[in-house]
N, C-alpha and C. Protein backbone atom coordinates (compact mmCIF):
# COMPACT_ATOMS: atom_id res chain seq x y z
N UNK A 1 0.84 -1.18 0.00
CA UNK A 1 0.00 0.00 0.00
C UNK A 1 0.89 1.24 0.00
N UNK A 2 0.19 2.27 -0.53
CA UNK A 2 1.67 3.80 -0.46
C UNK A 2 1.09 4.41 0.24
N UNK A 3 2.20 4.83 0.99
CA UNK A 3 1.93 5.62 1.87
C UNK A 3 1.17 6.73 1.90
N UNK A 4 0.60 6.95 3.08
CA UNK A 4 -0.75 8.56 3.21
C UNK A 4 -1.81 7.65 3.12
N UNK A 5 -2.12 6.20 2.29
CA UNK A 5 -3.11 5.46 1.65
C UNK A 5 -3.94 5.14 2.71
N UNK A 6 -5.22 5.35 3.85
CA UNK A 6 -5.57 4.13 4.35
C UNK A 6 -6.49 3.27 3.92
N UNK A 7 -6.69 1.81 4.68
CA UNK A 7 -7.17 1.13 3.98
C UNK A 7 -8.79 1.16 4.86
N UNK A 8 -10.16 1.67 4.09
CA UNK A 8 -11.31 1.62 4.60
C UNK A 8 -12.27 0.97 4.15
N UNK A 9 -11.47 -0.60 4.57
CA UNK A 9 -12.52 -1.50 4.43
C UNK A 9 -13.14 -2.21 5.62
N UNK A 10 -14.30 -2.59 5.38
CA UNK A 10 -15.25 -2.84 6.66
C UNK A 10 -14.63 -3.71 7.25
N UNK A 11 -14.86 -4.41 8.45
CA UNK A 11 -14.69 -5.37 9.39
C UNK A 11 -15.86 -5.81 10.16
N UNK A 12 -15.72 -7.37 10.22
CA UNK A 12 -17.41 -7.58 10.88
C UNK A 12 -16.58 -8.72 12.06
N UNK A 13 -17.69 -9.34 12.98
CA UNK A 13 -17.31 -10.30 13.58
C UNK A 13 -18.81 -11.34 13.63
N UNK A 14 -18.55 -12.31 13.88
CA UNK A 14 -20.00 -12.94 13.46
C UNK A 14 -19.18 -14.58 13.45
N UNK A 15 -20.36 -15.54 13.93
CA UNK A 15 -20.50 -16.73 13.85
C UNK A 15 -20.71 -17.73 12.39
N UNK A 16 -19.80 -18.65 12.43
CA UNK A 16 -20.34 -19.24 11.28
C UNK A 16 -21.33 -20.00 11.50
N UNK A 17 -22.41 -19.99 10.51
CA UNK A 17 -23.82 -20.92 10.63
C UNK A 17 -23.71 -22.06 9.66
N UNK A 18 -23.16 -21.68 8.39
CA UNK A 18 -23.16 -22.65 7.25
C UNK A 18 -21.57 -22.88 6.77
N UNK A 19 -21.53 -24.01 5.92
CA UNK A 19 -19.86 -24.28 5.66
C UNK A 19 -20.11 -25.70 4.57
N UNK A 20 -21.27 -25.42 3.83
CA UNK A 20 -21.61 -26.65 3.41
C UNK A 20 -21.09 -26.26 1.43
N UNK A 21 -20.94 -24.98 1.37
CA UNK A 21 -20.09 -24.83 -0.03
C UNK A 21 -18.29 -24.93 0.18
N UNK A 22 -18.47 -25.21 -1.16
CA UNK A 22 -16.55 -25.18 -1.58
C UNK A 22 -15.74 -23.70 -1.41
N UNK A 23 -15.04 -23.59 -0.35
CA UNK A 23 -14.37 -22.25 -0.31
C UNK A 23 -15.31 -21.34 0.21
N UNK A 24 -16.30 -21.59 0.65
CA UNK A 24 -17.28 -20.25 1.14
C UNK A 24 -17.98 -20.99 2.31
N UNK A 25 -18.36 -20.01 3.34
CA UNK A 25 -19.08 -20.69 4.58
C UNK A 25 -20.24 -19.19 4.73
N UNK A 26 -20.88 -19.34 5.11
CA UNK A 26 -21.96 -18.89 5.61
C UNK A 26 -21.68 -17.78 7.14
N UNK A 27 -21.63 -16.78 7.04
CA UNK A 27 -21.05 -15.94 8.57
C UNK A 27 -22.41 -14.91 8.85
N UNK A 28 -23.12 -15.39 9.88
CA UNK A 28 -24.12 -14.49 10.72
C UNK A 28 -23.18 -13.63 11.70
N UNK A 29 -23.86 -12.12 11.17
CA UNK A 29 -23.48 -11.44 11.88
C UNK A 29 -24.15 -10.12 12.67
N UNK A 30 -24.18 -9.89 14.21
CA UNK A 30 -25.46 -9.88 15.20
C UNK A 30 -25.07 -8.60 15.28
N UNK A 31 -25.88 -7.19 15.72
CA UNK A 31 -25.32 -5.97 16.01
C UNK A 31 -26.81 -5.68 16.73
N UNK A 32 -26.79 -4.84 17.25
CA UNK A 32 -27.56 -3.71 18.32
C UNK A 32 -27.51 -2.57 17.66
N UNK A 33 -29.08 -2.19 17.51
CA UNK A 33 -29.62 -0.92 16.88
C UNK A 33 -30.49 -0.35 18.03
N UNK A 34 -30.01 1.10 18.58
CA UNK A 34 -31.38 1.45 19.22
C UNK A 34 -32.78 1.97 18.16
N UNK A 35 -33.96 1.85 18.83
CA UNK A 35 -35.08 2.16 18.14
C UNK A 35 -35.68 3.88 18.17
N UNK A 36 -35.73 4.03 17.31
CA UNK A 36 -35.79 5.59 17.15
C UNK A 36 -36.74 6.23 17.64
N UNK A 37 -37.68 5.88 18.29
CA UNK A 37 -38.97 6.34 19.06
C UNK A 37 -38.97 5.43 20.68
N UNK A 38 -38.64 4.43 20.36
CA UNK A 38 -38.42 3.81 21.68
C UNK A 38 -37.26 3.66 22.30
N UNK A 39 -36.49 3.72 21.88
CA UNK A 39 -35.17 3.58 22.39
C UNK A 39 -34.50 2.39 23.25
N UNK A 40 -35.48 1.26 22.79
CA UNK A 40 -35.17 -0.04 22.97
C UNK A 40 -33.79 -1.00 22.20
N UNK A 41 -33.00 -1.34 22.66
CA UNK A 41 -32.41 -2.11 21.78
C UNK A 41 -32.76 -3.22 20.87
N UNK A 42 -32.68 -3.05 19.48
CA UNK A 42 -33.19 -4.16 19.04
C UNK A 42 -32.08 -5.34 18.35
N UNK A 43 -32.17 -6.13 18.40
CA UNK A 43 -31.25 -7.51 17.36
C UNK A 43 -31.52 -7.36 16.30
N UNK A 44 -29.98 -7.24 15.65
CA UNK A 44 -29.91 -7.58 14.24
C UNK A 44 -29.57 -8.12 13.69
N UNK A 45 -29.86 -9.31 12.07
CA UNK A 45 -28.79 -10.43 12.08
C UNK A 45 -28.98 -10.27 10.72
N UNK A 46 -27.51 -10.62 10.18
CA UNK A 46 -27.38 -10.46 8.75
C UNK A 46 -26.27 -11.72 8.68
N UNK A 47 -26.73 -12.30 7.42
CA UNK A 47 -25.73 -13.39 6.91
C UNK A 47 -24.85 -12.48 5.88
N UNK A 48 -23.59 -13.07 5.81
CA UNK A 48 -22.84 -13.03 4.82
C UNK A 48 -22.27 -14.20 4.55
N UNK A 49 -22.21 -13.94 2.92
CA UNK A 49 -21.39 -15.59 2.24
C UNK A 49 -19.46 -15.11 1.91
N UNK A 50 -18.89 -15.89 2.97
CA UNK A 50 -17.24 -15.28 3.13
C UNK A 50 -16.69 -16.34 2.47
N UNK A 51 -15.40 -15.80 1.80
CA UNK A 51 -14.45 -16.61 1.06
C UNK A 51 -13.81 -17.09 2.15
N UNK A 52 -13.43 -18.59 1.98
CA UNK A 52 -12.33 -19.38 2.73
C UNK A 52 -11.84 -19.97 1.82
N UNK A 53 -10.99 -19.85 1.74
CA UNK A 53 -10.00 -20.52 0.36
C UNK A 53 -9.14 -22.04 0.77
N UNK A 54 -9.03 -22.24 2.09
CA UNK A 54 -8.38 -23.31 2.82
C UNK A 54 -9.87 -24.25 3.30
N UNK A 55 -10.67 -24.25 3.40
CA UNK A 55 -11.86 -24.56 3.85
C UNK A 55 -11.57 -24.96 5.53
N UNK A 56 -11.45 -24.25 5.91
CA UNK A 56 -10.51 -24.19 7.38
C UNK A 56 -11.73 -23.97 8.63
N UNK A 57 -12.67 -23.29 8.24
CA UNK A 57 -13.88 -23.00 9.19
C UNK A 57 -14.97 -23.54 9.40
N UNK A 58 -15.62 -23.97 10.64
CA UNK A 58 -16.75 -25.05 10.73
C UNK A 58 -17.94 -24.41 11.27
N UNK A 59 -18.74 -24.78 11.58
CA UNK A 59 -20.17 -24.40 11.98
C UNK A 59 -19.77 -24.06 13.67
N UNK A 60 -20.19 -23.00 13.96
CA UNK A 60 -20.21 -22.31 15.58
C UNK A 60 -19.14 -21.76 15.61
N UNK A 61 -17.55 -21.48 15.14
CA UNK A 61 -16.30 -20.65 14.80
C UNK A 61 -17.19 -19.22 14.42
N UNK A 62 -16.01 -18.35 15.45
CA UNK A 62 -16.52 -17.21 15.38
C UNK A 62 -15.20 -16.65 14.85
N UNK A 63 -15.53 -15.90 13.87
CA UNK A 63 -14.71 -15.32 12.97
C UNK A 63 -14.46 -13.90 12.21
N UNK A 64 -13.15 -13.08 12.12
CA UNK A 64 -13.62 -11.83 11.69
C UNK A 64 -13.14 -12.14 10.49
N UNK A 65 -14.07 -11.05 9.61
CA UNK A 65 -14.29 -10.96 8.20
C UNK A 65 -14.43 -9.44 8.21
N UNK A 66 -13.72 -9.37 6.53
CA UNK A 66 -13.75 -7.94 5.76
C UNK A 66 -13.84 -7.98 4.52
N UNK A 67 -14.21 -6.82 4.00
CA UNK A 67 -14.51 -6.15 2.67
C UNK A 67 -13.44 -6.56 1.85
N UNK A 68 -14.01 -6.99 0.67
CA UNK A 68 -12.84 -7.03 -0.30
C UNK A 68 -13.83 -7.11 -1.46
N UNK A 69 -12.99 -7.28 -3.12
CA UNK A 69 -13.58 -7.01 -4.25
C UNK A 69 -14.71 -8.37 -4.33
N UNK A 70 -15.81 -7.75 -5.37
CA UNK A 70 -16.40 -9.42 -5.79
C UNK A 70 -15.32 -10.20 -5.63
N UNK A 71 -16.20 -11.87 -4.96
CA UNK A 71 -15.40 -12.95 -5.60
C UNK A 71 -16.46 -13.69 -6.32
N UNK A 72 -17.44 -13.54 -6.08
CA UNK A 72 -18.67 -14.20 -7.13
C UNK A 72 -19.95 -13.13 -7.16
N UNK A 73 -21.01 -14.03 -7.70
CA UNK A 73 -22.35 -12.80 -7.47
C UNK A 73 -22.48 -12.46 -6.20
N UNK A 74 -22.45 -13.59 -4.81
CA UNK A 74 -22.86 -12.74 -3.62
C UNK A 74 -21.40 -12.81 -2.94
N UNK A 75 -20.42 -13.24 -2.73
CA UNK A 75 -19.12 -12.92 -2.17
C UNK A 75 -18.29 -11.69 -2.43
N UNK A 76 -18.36 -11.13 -0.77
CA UNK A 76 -17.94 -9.57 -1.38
C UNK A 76 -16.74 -9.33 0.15
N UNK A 77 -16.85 -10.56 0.67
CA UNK A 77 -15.90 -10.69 2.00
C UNK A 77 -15.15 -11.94 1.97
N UNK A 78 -14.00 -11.74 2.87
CA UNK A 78 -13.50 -12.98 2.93
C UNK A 78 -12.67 -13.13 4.57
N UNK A 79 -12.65 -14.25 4.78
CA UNK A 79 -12.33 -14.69 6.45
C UNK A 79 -10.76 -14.05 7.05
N UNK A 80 -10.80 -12.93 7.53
CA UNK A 80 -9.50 -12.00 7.99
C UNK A 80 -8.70 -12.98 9.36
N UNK A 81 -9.42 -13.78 10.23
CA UNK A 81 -8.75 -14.69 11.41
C UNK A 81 -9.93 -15.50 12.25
N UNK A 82 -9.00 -16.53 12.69
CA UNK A 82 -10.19 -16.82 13.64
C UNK A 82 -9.97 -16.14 15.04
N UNK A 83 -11.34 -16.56 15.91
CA UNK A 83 -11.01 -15.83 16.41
C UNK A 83 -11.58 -16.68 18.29
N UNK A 84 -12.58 -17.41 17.37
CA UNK A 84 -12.87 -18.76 18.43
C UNK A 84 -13.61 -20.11 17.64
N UNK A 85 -12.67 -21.28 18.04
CA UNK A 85 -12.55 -22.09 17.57
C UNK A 85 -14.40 -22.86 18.25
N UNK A 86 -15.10 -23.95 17.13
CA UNK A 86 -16.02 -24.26 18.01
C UNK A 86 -15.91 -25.28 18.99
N UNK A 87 -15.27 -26.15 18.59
CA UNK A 87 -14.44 -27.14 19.34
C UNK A 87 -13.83 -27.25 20.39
């Protein structure tokens, strides 16, 4: 990277749910929104489909993931570390 450059790509953390494709696993990922009239916290859950290129990650591994270019129609992240093993 040259210098002055930074790099502003997202970062998520999230559980894997699925791992049943080649090179890609399935990563739910949970965040807290307050509610704009109530001011309740609410749950939020979003899947993402992450590149694993080693097929290294299993179902309940919690894992961070980031932004990177397409790697297919819905792969737009890929697995940055683990971070807890499920095992």
């Amino acid at each position: 990277m040259e210098p002055g450059v930074t790099d502003n790509r997202k970062i998520r953390q999230g559980v894997v749910v699925g791992d049943k494709m080649d090179k890609t696993v399935t990563v739910q990922v949970e965040r807290l929104v307050r509610h704009p009239r109530y001011k309740k916290f609410i749950r939020q859950r979003k899947k993402y489909k992450v590149h694993d290129p080693s097929n290294e990650c299993g179902v309940g591994d919690v894992v961070s993931i980031s932004e990177t270019r397409p790697l297919s129609r819905d792969k737009r992240w890929r697995v940055r570390r683990f971070l807890k093993s499920a095992t």
